[in-house]
PDB file of N, CA and C in Angstrom:
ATOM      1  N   UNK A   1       9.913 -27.726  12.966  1.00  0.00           N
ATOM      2  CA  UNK A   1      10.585 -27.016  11.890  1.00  0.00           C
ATOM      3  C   UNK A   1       9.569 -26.333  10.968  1.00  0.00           C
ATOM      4  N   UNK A   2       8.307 -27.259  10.672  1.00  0.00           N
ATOM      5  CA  UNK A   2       7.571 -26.648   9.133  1.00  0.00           C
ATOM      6  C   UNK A   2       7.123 -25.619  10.362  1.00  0.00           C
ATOM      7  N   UNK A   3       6.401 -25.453  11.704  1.00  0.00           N
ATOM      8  CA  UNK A   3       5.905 -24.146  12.635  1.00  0.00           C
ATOM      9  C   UNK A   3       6.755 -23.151  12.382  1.00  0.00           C
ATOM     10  N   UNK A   4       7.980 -23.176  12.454  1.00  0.00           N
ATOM     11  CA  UNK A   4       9.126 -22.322  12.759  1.00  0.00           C
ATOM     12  C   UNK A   4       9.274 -21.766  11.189  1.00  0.00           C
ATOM     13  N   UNK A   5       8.930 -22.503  10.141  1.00  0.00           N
ATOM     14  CA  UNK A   5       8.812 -21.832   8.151  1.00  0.00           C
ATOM     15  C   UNK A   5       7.746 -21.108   8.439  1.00  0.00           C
ATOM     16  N   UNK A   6       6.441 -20.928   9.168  1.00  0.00           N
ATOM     17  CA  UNK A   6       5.428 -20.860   8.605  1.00  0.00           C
ATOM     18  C   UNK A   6       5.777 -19.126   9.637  1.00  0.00           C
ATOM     19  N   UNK A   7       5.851 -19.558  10.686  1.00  0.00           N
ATOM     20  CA  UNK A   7       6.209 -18.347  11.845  1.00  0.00           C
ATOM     21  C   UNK A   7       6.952 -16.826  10.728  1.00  0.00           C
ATOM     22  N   UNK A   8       8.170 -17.531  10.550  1.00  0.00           N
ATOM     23  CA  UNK A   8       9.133 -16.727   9.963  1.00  0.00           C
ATOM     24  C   UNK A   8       8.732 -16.271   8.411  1.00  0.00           C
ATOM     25  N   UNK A   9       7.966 -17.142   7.613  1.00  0.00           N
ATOM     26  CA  UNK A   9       7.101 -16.302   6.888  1.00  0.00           C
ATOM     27  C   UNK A   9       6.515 -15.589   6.859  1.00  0.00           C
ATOM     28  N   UNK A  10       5.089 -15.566   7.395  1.00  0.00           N
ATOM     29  CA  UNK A  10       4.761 -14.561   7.854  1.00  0.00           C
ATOM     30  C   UNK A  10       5.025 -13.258   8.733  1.00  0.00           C
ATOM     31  N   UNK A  11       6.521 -13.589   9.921  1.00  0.00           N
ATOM     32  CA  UNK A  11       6.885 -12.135   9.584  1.00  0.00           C
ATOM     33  C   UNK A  11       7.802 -11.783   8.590  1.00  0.00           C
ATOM     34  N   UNK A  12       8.109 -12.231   7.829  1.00  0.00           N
ATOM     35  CA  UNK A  12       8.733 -12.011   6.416  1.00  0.00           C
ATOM     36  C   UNK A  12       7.927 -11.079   5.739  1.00  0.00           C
ATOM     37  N   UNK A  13       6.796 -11.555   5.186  1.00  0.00           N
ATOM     38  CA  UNK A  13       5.548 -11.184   4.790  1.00  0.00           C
ATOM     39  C   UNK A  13       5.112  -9.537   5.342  1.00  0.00           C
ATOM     40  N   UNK A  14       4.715  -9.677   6.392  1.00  0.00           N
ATOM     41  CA  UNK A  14       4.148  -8.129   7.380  1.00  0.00           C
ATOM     42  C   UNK A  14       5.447  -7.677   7.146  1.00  0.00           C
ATOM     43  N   UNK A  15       6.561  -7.881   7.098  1.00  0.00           N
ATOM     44  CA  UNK A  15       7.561  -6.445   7.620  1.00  0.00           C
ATOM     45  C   UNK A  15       7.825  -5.752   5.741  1.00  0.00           C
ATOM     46  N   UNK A  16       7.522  -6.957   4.847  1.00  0.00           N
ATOM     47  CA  UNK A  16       7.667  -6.721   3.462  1.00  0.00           C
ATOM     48  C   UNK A  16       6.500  -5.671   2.742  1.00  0.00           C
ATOM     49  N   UNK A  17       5.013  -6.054   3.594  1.00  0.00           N
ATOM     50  CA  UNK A  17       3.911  -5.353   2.915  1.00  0.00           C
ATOM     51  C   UNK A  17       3.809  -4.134   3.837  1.00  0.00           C
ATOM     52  N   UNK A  18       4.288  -3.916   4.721  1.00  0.00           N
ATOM     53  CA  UNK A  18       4.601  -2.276   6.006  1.00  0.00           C
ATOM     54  C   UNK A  18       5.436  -1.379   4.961  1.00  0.00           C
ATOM     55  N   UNK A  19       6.395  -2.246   4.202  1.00  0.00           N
ATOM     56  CA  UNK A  19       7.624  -1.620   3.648  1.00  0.00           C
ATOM     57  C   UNK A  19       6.850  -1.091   2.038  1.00  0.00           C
ATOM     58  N   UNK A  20       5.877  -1.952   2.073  1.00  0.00           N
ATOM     59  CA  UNK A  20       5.242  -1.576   0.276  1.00  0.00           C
ATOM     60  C   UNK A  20       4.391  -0.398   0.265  1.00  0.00           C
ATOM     61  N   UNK A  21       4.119   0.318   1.300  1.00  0.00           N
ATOM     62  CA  UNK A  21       3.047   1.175   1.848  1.00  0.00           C
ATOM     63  C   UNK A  21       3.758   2.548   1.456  1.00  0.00           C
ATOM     64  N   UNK A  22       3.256   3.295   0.809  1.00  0.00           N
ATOM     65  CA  UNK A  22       4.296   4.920   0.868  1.00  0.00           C
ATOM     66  C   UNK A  22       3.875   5.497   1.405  1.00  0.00           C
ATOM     67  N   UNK A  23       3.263   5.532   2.116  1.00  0.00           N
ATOM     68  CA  UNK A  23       2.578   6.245   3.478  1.00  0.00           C
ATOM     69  C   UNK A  23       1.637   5.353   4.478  1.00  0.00           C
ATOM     70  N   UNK A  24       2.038   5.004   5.209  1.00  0.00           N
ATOM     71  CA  UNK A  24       1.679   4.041   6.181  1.00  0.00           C
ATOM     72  C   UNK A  24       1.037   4.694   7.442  1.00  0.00           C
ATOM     73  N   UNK A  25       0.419   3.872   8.103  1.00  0.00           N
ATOM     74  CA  UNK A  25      -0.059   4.098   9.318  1.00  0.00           C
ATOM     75  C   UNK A  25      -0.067   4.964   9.838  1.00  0.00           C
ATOM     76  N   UNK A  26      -0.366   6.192  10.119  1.00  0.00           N
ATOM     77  CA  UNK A  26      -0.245   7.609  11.298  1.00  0.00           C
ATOM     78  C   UNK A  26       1.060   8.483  10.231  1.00  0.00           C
ATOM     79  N   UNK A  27       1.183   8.053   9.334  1.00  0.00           N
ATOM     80  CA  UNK A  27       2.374   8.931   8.737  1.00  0.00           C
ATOM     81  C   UNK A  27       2.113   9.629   7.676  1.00  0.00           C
ATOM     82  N   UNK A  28       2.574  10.560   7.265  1.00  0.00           N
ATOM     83  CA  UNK A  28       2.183  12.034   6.337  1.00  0.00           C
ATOM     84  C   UNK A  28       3.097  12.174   5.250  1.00  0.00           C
ATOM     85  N   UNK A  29       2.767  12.482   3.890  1.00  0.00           N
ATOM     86  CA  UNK A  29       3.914  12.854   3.043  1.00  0.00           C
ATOM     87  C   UNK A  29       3.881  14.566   2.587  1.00  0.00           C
ATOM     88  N   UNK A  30       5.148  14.869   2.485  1.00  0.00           N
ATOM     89  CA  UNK A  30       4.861  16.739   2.545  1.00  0.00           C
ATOM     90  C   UNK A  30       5.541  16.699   1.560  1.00  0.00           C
ATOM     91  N   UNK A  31       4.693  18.165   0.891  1.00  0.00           N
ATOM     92  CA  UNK A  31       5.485  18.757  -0.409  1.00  0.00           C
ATOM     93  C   UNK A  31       5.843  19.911  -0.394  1.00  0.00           C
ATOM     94  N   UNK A  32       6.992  20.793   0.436  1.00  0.00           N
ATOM     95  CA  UNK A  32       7.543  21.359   0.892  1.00  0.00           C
ATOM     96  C   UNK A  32       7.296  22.852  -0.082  1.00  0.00           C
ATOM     97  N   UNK A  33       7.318  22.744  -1.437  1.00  0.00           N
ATOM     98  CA  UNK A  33       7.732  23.520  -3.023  1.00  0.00           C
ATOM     99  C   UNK A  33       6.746  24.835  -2.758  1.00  0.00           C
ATOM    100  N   UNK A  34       5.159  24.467  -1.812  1.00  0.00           N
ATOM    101  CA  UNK A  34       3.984  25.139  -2.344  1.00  0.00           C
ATOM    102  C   UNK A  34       4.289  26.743  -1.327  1.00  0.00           C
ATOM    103  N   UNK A  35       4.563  27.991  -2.204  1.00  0.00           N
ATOM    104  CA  UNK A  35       4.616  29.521  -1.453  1.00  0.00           C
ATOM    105  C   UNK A  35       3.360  29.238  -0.413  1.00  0.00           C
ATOM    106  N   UNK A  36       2.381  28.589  -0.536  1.00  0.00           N
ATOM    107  CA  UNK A  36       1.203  28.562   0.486  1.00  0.00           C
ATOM    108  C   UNK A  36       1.140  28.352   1.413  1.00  0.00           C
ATOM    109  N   UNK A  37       2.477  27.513   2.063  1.00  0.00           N
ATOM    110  CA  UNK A  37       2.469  26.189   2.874  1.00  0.00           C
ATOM    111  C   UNK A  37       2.741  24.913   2.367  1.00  0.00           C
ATOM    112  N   UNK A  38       3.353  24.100   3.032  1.00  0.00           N
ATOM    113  CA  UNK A  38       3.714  22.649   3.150  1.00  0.00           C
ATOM    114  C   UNK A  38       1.880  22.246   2.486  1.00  0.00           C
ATOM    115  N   UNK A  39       2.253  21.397   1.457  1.00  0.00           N
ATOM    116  CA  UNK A  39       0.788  20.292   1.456  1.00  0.00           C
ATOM    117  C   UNK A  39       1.252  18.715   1.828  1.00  0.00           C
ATOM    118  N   UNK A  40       0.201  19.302   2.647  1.00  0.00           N
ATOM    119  CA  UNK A  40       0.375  17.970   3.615  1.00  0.00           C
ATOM    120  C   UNK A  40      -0.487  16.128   3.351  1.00  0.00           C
ATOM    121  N   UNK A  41      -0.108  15.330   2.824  1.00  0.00           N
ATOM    122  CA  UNK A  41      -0.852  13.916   2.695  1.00  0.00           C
ATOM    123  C   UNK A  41      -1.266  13.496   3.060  1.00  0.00           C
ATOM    124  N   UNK A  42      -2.317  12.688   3.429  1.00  0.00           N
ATOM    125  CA  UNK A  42      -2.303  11.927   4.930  1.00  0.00           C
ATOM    126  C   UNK A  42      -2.960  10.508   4.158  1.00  0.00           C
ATOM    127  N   UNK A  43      -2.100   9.142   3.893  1.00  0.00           N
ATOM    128  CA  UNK A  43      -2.457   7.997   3.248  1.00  0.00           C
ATOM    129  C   UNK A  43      -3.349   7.754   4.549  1.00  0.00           C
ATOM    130  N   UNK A  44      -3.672   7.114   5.627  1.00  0.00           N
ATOM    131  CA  UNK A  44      -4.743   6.972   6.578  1.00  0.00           C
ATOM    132  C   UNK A  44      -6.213   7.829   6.258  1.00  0.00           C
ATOM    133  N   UNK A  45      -6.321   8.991   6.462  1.00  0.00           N
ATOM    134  CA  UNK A  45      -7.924   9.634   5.786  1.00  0.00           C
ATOM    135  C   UNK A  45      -8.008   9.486   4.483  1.00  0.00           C
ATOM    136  N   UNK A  46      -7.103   8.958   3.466  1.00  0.00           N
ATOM    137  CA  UNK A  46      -7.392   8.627   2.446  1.00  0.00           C
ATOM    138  C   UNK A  46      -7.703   6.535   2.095  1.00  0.00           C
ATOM    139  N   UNK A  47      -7.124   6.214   3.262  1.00  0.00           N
ATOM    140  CA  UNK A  47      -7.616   4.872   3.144  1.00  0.00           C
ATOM    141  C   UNK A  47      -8.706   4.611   4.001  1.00  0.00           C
ATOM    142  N   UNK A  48      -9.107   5.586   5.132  1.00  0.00           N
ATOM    143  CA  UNK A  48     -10.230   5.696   5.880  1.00  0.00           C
ATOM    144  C   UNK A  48     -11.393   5.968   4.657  1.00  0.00           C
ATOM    145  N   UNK A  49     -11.200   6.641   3.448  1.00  0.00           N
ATOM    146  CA  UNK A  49     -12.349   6.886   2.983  1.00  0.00           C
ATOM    147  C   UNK A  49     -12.503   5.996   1.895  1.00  0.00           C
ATOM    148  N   UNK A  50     -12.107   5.256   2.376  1.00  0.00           N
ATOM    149  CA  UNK A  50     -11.778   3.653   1.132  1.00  0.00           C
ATOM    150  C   UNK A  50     -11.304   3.784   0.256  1.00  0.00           C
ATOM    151  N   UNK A  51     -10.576   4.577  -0.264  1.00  0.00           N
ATOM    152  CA  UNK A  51      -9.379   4.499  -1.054  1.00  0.00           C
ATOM    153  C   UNK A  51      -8.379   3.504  -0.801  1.00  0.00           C
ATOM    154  N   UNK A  52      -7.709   2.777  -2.577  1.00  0.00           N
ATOM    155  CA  UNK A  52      -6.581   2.235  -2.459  1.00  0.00           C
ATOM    156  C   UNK A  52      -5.258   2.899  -3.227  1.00  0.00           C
ATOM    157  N   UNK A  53      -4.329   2.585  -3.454  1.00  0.00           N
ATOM    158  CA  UNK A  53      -2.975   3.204  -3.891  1.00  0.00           C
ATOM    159  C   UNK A  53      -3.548   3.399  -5.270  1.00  0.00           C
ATOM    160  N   UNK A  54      -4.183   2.472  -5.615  1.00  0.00           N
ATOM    161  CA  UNK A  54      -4.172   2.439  -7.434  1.00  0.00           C
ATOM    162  C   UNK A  54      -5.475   3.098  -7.120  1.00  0.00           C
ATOM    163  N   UNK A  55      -6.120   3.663  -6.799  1.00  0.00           N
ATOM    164  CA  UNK A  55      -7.081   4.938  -7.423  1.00  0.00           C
ATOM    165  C   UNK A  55      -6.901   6.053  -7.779  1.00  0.00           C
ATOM    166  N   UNK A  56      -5.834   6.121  -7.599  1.00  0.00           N
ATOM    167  CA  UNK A  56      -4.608   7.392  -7.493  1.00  0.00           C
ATOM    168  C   UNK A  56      -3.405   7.264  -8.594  1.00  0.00           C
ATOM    169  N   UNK A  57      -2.602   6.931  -8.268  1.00  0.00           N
ATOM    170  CA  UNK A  57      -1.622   6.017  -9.164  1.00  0.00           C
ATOM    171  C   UNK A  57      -2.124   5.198 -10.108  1.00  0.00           C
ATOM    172  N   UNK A  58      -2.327   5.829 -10.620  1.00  0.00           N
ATOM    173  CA  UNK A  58      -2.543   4.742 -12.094  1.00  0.00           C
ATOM    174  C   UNK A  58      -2.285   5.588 -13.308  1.00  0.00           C
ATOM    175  N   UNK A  59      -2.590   5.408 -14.830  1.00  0.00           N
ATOM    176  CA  UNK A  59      -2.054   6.269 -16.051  1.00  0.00           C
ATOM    177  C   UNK A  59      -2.941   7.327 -15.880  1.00  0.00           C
ATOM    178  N   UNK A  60      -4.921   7.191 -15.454  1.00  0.00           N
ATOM    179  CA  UNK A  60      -5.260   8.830 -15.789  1.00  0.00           C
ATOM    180  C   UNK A  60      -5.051   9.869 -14.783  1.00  0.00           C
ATOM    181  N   UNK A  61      -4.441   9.582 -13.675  1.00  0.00           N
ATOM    182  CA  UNK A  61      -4.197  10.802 -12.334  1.00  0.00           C
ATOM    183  C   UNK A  61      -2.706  10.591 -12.302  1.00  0.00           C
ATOM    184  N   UNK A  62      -2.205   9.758 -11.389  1.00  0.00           N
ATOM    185  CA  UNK A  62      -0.305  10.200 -11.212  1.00  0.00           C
ATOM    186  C   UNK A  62       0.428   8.738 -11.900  1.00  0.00           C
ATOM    187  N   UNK A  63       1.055   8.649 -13.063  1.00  0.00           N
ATOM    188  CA  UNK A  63       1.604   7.660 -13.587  1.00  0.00           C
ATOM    189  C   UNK A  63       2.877   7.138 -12.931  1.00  0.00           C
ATOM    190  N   UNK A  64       3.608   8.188 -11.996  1.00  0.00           N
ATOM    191  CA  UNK A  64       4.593   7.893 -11.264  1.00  0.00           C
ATOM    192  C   UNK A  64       4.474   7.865  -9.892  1.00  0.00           C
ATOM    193  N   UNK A  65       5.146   7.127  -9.006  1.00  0.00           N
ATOM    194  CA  UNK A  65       4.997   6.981  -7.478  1.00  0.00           C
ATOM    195  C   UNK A  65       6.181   7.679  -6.581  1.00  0.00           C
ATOM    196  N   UNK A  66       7.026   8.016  -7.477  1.00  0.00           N
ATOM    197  CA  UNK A  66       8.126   8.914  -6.939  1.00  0.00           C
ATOM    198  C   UNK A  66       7.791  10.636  -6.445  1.00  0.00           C
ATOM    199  N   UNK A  67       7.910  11.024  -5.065  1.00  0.00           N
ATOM    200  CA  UNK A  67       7.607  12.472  -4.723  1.00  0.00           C
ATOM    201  C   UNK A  67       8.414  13.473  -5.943  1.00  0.00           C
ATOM    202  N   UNK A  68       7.900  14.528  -6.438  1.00  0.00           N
ATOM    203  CA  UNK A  68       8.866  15.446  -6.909  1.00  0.00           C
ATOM    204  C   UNK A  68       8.621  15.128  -8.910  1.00  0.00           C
ATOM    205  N   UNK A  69       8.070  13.791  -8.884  1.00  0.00           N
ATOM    206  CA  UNK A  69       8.405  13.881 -10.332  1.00  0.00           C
ATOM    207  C   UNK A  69       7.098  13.905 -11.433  1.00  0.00           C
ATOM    208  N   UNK A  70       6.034  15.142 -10.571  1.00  0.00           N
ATOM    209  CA  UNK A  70       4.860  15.700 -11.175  1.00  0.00           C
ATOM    210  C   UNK A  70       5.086  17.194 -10.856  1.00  0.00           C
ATOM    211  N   UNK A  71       4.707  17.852 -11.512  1.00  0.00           N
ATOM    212  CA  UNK A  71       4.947  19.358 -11.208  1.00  0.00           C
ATOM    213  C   UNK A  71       3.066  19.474 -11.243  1.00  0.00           C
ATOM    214  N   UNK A  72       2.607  19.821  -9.785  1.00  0.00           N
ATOM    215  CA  UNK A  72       1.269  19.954  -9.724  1.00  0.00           C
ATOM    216  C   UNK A  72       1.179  21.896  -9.695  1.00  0.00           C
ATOM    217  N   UNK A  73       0.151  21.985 -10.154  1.00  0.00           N
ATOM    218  CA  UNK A  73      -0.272  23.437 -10.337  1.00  0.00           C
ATOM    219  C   UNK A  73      -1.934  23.505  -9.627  1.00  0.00           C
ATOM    220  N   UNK A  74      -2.153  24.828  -8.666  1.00  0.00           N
ATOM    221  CA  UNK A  74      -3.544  24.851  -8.561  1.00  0.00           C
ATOM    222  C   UNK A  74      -4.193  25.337  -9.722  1.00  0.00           C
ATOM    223  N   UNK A  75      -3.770  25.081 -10.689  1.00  0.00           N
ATOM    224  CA  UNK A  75      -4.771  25.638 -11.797  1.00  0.00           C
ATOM    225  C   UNK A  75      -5.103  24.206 -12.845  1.00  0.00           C
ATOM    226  N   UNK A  76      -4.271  22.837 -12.810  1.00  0.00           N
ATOM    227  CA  UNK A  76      -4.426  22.112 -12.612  1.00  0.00           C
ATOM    228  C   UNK A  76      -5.140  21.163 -11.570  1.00  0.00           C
ATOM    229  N   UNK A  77      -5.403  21.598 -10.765  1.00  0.00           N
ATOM    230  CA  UNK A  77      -5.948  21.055  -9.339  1.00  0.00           C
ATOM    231  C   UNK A  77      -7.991  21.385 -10.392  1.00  0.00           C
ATOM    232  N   UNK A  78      -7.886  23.008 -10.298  1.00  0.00           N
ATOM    233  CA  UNK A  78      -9.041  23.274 -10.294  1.00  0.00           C
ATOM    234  C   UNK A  78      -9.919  22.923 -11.949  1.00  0.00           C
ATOM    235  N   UNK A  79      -8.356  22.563 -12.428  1.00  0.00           N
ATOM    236  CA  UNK A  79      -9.686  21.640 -13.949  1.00  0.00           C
ATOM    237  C   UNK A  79      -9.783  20.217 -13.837  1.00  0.00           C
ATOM    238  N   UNK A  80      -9.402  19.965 -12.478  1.00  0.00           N
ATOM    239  CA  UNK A  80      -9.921  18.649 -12.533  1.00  0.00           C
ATOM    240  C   UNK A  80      -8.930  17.697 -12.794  1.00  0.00           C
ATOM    241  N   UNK A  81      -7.674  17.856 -12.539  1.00  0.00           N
ATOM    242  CA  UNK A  81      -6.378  17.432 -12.828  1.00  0.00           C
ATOM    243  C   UNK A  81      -6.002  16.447 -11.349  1.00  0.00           C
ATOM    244  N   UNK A  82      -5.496  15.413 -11.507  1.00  0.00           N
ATOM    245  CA  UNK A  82      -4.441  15.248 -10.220  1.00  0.00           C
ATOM    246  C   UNK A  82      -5.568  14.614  -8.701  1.00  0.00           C
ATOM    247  N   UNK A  83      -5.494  15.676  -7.856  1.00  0.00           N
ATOM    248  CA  UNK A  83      -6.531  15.403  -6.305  1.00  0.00           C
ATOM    249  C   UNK A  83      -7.645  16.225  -7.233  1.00  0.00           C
ATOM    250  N   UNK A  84      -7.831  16.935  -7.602  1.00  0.00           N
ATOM    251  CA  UNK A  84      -8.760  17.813  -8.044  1.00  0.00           C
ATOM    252  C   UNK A  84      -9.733  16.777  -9.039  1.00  0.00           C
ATOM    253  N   UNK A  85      -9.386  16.040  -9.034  1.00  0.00           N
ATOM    254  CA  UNK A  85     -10.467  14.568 -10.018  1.00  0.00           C
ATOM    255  C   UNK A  85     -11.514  14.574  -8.786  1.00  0.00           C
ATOM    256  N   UNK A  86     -10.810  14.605  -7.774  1.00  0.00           N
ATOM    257  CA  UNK A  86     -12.272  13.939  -6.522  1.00  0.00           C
ATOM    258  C   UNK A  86     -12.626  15.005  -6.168  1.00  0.00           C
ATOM    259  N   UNK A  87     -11.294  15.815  -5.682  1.00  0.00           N
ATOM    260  CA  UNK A  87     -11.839  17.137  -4.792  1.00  0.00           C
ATOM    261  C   UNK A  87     -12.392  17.599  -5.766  1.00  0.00           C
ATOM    262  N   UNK A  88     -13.877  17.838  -5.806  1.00  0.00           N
ATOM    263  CA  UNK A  88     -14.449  18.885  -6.767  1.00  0.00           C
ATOM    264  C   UNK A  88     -15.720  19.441  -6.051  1.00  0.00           C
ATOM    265  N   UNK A  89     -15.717  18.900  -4.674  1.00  0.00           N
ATOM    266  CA  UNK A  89     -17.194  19.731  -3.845  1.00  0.00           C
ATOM    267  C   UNK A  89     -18.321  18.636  -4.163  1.00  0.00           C
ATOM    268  N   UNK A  90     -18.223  17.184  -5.181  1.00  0.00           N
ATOM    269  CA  UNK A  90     -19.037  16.035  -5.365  1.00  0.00           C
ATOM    270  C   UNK A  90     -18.369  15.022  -4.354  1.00  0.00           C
ATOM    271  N   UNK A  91     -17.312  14.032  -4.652  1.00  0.00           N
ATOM    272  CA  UNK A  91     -16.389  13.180  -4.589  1.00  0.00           C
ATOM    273  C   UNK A  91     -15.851  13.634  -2.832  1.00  0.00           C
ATOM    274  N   UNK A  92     -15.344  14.683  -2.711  1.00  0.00           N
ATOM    275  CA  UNK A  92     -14.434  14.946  -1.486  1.00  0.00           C
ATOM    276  C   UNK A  92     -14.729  16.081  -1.571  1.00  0.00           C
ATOM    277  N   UNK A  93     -13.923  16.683  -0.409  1.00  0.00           N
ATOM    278  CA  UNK A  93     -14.530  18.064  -0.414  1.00  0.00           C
ATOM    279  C   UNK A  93     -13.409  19.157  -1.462  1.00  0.00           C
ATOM    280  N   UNK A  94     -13.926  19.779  -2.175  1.00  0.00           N
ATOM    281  CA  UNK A  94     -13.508  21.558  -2.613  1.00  0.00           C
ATOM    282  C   UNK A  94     -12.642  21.596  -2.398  1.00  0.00           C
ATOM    283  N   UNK A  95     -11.666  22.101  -3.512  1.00  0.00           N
ATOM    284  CA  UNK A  95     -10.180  22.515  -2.877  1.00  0.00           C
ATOM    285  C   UNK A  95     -10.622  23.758  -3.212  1.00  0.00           C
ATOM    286  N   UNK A  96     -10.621  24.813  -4.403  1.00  0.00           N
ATOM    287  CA  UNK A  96     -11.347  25.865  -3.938  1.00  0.00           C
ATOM    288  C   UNK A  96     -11.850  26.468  -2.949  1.00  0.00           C
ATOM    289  N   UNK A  97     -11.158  27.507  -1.896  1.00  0.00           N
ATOM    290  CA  UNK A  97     -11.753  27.867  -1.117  1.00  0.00           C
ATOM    291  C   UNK A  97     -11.438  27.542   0.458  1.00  0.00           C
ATOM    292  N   UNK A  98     -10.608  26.431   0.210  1.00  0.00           N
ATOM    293  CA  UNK A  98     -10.254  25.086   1.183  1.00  0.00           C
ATOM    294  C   UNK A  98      -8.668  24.820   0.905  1.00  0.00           C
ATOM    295  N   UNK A  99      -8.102  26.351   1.317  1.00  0.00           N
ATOM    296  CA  UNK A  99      -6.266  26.190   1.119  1.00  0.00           C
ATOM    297  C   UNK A  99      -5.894  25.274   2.540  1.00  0.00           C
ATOM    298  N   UNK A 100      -6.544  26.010   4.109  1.00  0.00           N
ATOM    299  CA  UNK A 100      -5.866  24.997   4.468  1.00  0.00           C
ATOM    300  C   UNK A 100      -6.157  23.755   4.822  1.00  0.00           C
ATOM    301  N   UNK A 101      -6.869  22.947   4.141  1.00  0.00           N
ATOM    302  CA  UNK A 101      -7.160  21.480   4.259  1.00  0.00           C
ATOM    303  C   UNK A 101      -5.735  20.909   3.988  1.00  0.00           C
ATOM    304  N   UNK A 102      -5.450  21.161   3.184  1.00  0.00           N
ATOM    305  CA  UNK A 102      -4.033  20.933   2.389  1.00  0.00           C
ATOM    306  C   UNK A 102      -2.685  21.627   2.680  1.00  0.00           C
ATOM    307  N   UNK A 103      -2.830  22.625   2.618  1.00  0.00           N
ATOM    308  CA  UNK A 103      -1.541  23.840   2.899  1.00  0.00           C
ATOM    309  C   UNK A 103      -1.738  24.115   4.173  1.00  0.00           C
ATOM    310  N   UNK A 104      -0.408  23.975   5.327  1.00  0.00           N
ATOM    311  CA  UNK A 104      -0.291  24.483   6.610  1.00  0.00           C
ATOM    312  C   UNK A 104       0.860  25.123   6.156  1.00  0.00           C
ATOM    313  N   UNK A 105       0.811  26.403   6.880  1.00  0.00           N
ATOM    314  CA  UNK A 105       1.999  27.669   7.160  1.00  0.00           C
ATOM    315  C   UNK A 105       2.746  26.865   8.583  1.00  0.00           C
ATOM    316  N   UNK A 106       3.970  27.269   8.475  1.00  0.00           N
ATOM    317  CA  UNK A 106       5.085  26.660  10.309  1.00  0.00           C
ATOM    318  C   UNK A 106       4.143  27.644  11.000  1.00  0.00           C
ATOM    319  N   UNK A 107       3.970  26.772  12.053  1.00  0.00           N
ATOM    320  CA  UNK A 107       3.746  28.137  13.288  1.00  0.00           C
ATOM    321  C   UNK A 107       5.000  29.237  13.313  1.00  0.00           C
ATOM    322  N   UNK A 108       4.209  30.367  13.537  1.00  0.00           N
ATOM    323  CA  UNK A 108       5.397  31.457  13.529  1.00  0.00           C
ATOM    324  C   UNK A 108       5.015  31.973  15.120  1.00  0.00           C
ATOM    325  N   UNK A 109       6.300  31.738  16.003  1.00  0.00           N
ATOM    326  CA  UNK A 109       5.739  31.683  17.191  1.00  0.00           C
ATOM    327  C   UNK A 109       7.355  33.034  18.071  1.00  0.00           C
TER     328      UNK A 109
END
């Protein structure tokens, strides 16, 4: 019985902390709004470069975790606002210069 608590905890556990992830494993978040192209997320190259959620999320970059409820501007981006804290050509690379790192157009085929 206590094998069979300990079993079922832990997948209790993994299917609870998969679910705490807002972008998980191989998966992308898009912000559809930008005339440039879709900007595209990718939580994986951002936890590949050792980043965690709260380096990001926290009060001096995004105070909210909900999509939609920051109105980002590239003119904000480029004073250093938002992604533009790292991306500055020190930290990560340049957004300046570097639309499509971020912005993909649909294939127009």
């Amino acid at each position: 019985m206590k094998k069979q608590l300990t079993v079922i905890s832990f997948i209790l556990v993994s299917m609870a902390s998969g679910n705490a992830l807002a972008v998980g494993p191989g998966k992308t978040l898009e912000f559809k709004e930008s005339p440039m192209g879709t900007v595209v997320f990718e939580g994986s190259a951002h936890k590949n470069a050792g980043l965690t959620c709260s380096d990001c999320h926290n009060p001096e970059m995004f105070t909210k975790m909900k999509q939609g409820t920051v109105k980002i501007t590239m003119n904000d981006l480029y004073a250093g606002k938002y992604c533009g804290r790292c991306h500055d050509g020190n930290k990560a690379f340049l957004i300046k210069g570097n639309c499509t790192r971020c912005h993909h157009k649909p294939d127009s085929k």
